[in-house]
PDB file of N, CA and C in Angstrom:
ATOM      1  N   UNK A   1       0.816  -1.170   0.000  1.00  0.00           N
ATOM      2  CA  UNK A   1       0.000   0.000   0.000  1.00  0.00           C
ATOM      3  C   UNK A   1       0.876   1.256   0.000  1.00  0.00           C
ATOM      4  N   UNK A   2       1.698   0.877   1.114  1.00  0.00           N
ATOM      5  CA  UNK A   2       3.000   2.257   0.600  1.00  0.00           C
ATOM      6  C   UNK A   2       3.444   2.665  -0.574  1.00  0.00           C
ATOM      7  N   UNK A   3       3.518   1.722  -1.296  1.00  0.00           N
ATOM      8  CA  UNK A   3       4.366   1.795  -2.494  1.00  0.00           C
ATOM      9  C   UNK A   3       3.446   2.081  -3.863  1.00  0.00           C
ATOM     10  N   UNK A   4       1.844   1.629  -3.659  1.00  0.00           N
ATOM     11  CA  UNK A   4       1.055   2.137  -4.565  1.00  0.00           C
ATOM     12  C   UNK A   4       1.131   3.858  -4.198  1.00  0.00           C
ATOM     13  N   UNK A   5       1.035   4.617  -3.186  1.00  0.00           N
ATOM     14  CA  UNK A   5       0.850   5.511  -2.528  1.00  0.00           C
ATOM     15  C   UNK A   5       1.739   6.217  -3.121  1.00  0.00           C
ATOM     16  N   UNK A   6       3.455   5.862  -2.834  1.00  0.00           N
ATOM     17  CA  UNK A   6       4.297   6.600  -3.309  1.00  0.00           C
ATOM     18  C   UNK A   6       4.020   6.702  -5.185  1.00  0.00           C
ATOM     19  N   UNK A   7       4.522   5.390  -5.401  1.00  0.00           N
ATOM     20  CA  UNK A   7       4.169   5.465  -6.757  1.00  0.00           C
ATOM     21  C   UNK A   7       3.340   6.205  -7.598  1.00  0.00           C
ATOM     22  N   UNK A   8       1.880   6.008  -7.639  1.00  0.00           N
ATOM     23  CA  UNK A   8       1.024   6.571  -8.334  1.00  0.00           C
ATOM     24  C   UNK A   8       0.016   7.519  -7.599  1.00  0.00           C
ATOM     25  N   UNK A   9       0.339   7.770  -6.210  1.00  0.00           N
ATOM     26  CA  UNK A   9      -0.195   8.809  -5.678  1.00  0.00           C
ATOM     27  C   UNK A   9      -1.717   8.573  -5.270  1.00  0.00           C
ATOM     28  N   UNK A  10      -2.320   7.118  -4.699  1.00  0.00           N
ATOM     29  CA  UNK A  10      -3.270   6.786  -4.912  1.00  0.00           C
ATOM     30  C   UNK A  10      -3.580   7.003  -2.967  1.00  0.00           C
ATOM     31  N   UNK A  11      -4.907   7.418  -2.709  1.00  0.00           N
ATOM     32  CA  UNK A  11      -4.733   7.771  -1.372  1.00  0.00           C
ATOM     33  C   UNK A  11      -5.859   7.002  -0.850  1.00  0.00           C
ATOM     34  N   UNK A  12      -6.712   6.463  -1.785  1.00  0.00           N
ATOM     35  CA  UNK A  12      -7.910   5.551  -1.623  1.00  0.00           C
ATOM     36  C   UNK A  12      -8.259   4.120  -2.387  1.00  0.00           C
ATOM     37  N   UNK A  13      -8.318   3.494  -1.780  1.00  0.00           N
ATOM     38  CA  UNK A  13      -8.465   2.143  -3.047  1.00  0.00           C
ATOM     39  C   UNK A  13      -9.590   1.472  -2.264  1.00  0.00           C
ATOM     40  N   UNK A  14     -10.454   0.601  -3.517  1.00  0.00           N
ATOM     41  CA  UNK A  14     -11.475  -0.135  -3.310  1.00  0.00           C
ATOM     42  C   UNK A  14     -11.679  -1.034  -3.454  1.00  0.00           C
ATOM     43  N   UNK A  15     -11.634  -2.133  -2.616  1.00  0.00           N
ATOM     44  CA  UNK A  15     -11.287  -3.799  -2.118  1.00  0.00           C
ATOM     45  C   UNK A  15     -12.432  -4.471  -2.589  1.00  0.00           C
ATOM     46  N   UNK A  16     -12.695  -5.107  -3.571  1.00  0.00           N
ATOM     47  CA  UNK A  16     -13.443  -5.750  -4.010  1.00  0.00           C
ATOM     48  C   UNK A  16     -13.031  -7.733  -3.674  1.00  0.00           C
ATOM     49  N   UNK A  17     -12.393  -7.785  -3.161  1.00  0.00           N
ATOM     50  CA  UNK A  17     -11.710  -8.953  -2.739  1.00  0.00           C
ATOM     51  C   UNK A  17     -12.937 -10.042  -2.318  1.00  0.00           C
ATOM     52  N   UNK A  18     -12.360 -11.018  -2.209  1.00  0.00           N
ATOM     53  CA  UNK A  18     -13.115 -12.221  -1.466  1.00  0.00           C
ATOM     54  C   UNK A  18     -12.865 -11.906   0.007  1.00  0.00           C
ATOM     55  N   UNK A  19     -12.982 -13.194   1.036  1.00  0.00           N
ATOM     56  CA  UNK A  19     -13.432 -12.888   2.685  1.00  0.00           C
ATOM     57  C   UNK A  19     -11.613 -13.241   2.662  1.00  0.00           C
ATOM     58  N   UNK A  20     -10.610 -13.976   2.321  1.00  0.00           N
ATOM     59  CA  UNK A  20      -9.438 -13.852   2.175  1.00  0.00           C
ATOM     60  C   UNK A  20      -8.604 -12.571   2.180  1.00  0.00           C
ATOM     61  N   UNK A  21      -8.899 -12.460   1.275  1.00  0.00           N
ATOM     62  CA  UNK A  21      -7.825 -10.497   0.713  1.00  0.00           C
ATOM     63  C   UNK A  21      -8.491  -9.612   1.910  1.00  0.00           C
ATOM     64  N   UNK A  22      -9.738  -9.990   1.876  1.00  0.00           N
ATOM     65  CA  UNK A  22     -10.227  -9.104   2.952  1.00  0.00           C
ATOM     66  C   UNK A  22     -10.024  -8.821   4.562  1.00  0.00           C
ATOM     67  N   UNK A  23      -9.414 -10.178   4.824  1.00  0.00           N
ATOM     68  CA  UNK A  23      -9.399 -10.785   6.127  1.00  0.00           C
ATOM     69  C   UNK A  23      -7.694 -10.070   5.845  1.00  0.00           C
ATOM     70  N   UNK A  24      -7.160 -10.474   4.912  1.00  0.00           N
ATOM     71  CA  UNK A  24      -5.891 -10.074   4.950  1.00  0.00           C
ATOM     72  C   UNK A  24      -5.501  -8.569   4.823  1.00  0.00           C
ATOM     73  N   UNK A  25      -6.198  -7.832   4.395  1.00  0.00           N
ATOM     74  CA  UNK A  25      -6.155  -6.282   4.453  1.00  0.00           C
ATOM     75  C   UNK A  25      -6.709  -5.712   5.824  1.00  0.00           C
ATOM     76  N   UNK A  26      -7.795  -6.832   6.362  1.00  0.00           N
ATOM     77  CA  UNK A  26      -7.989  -6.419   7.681  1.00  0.00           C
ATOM     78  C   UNK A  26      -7.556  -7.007   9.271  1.00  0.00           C
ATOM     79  N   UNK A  27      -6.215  -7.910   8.638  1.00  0.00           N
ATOM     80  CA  UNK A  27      -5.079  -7.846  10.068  1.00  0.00           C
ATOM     81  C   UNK A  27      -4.661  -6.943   9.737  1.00  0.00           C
ATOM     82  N   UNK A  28      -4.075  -6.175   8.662  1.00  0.00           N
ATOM     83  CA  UNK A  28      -2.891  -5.571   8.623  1.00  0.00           C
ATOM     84  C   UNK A  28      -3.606  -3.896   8.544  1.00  0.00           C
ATOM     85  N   UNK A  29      -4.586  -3.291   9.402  1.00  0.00           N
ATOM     86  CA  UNK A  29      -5.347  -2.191   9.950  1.00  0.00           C
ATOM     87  C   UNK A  29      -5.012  -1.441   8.299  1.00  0.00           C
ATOM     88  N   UNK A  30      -5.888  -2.403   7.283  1.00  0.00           N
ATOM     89  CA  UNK A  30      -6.099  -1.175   6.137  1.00  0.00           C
ATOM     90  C   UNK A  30      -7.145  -0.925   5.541  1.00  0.00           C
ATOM     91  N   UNK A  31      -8.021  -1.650   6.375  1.00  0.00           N
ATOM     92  CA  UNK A  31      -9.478  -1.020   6.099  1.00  0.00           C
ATOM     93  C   UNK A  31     -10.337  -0.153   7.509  1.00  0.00           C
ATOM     94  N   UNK A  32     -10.388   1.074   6.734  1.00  0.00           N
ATOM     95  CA  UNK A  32     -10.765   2.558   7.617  1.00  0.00           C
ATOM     96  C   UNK A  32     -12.482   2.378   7.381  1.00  0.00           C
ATOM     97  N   UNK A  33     -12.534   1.869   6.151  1.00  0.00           N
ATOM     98  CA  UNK A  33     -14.332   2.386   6.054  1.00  0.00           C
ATOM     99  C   UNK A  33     -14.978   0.489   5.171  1.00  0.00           C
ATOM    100  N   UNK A  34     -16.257   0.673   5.935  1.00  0.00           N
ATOM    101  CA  UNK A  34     -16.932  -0.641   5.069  1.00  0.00           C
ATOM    102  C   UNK A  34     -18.175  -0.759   4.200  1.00  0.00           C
ATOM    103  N   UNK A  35     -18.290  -0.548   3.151  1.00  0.00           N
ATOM    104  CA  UNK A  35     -20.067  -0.254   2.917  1.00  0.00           C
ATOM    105  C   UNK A  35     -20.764  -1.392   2.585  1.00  0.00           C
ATOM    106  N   UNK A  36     -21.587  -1.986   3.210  1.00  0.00           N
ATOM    107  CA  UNK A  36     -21.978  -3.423   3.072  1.00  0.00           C
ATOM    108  C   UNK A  36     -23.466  -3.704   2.146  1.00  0.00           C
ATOM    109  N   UNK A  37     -23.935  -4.055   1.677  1.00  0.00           N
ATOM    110  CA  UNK A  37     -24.898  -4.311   0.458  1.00  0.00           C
ATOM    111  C   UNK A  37     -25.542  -5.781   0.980  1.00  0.00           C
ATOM    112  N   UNK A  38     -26.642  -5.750   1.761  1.00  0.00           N
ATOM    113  CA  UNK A  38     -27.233  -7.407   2.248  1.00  0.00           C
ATOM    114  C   UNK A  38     -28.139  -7.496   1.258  1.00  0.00           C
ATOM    115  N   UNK A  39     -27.931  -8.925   0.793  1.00  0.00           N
ATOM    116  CA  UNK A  39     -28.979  -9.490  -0.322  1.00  0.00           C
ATOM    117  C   UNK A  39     -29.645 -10.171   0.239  1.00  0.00           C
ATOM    118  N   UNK A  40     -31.350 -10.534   0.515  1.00  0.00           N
ATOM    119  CA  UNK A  40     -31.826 -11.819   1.054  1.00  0.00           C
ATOM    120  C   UNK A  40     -31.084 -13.389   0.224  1.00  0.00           C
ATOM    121  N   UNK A  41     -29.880 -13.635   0.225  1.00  0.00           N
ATOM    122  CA  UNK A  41     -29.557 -15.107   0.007  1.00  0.00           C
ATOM    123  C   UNK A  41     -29.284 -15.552   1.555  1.00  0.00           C
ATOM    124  N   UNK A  42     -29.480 -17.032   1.738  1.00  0.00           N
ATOM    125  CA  UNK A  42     -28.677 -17.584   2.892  1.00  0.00           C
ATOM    126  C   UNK A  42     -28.298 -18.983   2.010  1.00  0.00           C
ATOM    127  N   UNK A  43     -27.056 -19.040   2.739  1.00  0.00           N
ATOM    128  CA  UNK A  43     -26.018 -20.202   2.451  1.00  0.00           C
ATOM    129  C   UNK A  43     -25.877 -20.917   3.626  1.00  0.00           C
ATOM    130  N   UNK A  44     -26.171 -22.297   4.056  1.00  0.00           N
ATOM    131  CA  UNK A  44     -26.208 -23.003   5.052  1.00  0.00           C
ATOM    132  C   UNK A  44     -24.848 -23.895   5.115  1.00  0.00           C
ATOM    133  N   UNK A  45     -24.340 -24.126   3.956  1.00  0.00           N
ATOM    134  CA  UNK A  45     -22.618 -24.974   4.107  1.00  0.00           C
ATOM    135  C   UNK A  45     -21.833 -24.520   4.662  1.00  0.00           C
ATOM    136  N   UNK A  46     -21.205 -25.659   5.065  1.00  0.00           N
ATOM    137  CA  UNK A  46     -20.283 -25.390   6.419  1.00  0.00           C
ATOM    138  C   UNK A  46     -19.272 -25.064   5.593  1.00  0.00           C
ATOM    139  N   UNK A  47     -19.058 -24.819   4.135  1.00  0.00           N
ATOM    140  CA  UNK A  47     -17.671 -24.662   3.122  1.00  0.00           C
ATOM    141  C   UNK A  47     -17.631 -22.779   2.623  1.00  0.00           C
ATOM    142  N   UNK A  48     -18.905 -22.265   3.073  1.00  0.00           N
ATOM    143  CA  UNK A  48     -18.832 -20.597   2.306  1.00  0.00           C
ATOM    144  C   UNK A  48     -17.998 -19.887   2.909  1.00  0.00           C
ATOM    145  N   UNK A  49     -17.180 -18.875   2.205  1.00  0.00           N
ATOM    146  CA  UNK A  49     -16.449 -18.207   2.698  1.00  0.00           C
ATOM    147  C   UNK A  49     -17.299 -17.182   3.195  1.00  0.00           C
ATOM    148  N   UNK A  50     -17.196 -16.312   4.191  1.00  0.00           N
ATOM    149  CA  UNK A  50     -17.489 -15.101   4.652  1.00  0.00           C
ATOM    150  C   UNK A  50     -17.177 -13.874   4.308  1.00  0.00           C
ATOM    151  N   UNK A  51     -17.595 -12.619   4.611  1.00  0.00           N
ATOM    152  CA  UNK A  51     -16.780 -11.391   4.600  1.00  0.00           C
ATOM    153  C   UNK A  51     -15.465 -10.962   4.691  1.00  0.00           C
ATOM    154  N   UNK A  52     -15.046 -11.702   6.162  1.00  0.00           N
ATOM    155  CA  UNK A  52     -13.669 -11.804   6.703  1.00  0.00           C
ATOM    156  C   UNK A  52     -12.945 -13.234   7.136  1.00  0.00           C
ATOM    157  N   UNK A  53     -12.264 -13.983   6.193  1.00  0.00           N
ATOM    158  CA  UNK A  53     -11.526 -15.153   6.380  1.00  0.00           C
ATOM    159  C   UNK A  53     -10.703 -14.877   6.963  1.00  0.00           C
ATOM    160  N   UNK A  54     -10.313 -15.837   8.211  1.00  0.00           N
ATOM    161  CA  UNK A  54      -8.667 -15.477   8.511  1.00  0.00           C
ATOM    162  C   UNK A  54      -8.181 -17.108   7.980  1.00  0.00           C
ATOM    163  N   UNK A  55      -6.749 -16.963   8.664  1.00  0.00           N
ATOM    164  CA  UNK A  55      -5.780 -18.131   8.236  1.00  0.00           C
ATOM    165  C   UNK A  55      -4.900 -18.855   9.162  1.00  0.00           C
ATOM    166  N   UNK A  56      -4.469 -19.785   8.928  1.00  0.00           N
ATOM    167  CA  UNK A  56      -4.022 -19.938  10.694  1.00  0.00           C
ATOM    168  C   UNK A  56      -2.094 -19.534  10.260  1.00  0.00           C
ATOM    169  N   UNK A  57      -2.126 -19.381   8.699  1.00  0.00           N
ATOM    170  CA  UNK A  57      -0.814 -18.638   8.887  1.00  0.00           C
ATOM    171  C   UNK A  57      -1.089 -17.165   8.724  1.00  0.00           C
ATOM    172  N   UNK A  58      -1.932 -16.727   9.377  1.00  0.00           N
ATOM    173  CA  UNK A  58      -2.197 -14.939   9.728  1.00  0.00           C
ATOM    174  C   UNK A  58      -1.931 -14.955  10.720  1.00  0.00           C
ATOM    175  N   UNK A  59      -1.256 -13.419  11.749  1.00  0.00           N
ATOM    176  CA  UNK A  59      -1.214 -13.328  12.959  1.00  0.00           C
ATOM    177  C   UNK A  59      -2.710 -13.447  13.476  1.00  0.00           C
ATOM    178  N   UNK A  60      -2.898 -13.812  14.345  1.00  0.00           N
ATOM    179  CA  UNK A  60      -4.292 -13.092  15.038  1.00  0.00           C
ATOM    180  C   UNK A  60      -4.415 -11.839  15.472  1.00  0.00           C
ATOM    181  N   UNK A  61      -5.676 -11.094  15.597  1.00  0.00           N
ATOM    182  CA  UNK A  61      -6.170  -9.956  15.304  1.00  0.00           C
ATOM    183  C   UNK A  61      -6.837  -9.826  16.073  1.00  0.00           C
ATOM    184  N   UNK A  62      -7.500  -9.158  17.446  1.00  0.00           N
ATOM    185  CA  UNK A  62      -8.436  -8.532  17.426  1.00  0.00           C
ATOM    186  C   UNK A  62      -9.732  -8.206  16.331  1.00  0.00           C
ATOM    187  N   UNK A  63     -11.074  -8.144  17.432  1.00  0.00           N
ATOM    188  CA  UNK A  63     -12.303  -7.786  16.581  1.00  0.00           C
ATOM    189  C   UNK A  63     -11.737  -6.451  15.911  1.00  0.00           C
ATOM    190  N   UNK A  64     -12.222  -6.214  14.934  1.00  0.00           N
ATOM    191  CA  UNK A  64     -12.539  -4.436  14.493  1.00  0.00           C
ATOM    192  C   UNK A  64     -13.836  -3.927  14.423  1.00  0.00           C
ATOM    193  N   UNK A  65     -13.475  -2.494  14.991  1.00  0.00           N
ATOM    194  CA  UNK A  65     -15.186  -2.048  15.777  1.00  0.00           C
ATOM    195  C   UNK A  65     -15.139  -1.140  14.363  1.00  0.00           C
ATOM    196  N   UNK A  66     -16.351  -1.316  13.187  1.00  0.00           N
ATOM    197  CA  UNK A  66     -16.730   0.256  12.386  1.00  0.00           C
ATOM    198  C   UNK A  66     -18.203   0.642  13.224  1.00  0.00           C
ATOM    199  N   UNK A  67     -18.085   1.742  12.662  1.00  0.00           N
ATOM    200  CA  UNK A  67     -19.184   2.262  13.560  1.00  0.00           C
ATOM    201  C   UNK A  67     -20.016   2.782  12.305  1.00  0.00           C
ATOM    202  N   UNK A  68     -21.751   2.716  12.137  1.00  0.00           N
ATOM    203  CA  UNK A  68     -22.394   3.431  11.382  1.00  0.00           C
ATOM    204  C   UNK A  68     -22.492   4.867  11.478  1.00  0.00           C
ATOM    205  N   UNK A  69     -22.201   5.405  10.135  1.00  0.00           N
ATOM    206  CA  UNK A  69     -22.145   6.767   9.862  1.00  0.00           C
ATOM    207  C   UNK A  69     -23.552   6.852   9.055  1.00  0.00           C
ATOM    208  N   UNK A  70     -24.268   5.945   8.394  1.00  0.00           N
ATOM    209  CA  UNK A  70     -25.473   6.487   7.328  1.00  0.00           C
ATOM    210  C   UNK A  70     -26.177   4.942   7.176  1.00  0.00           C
ATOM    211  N   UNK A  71     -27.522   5.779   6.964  1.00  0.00           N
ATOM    212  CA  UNK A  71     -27.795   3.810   6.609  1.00  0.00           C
ATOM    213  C   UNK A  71     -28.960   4.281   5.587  1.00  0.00           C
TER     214      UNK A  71
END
């Protein structure tokens, strides 16, 4: 992220990732804001990925608190 930053001067980027990239951008405190979109689907398998995957080769993390600004 530093290096996109320096490089091309980018001060915002938008994570379209799976619950992986996501989980992984969110040990490493780089997601500031979340805007979430609920569809009525439910998925009952014990195999779906989530929002936020972790890994057991990720550090562990603490919850992260966002707080609603608009709904």
């Amino acid at each position: 992220m530093e290096k996109l930053k320096h490089l091309f001067s980018i001060d915002r980027l938008l994570l379209e990732g799976g619950g992986v990239l996501n989980g992984t951008f969110l040990n490493e405190s780089l997601i500031d804001e979340l805007s979430l979109i609920i569809a009525p689907i439910a998925d009952g398998s014990t195999n779906s990925l989530t929002l936020f995957e972790t890994s057991p080769h990720l550090k562990k993390q603490p919850p992260v608190n966002f707080f609603l600004k608009e709904i």
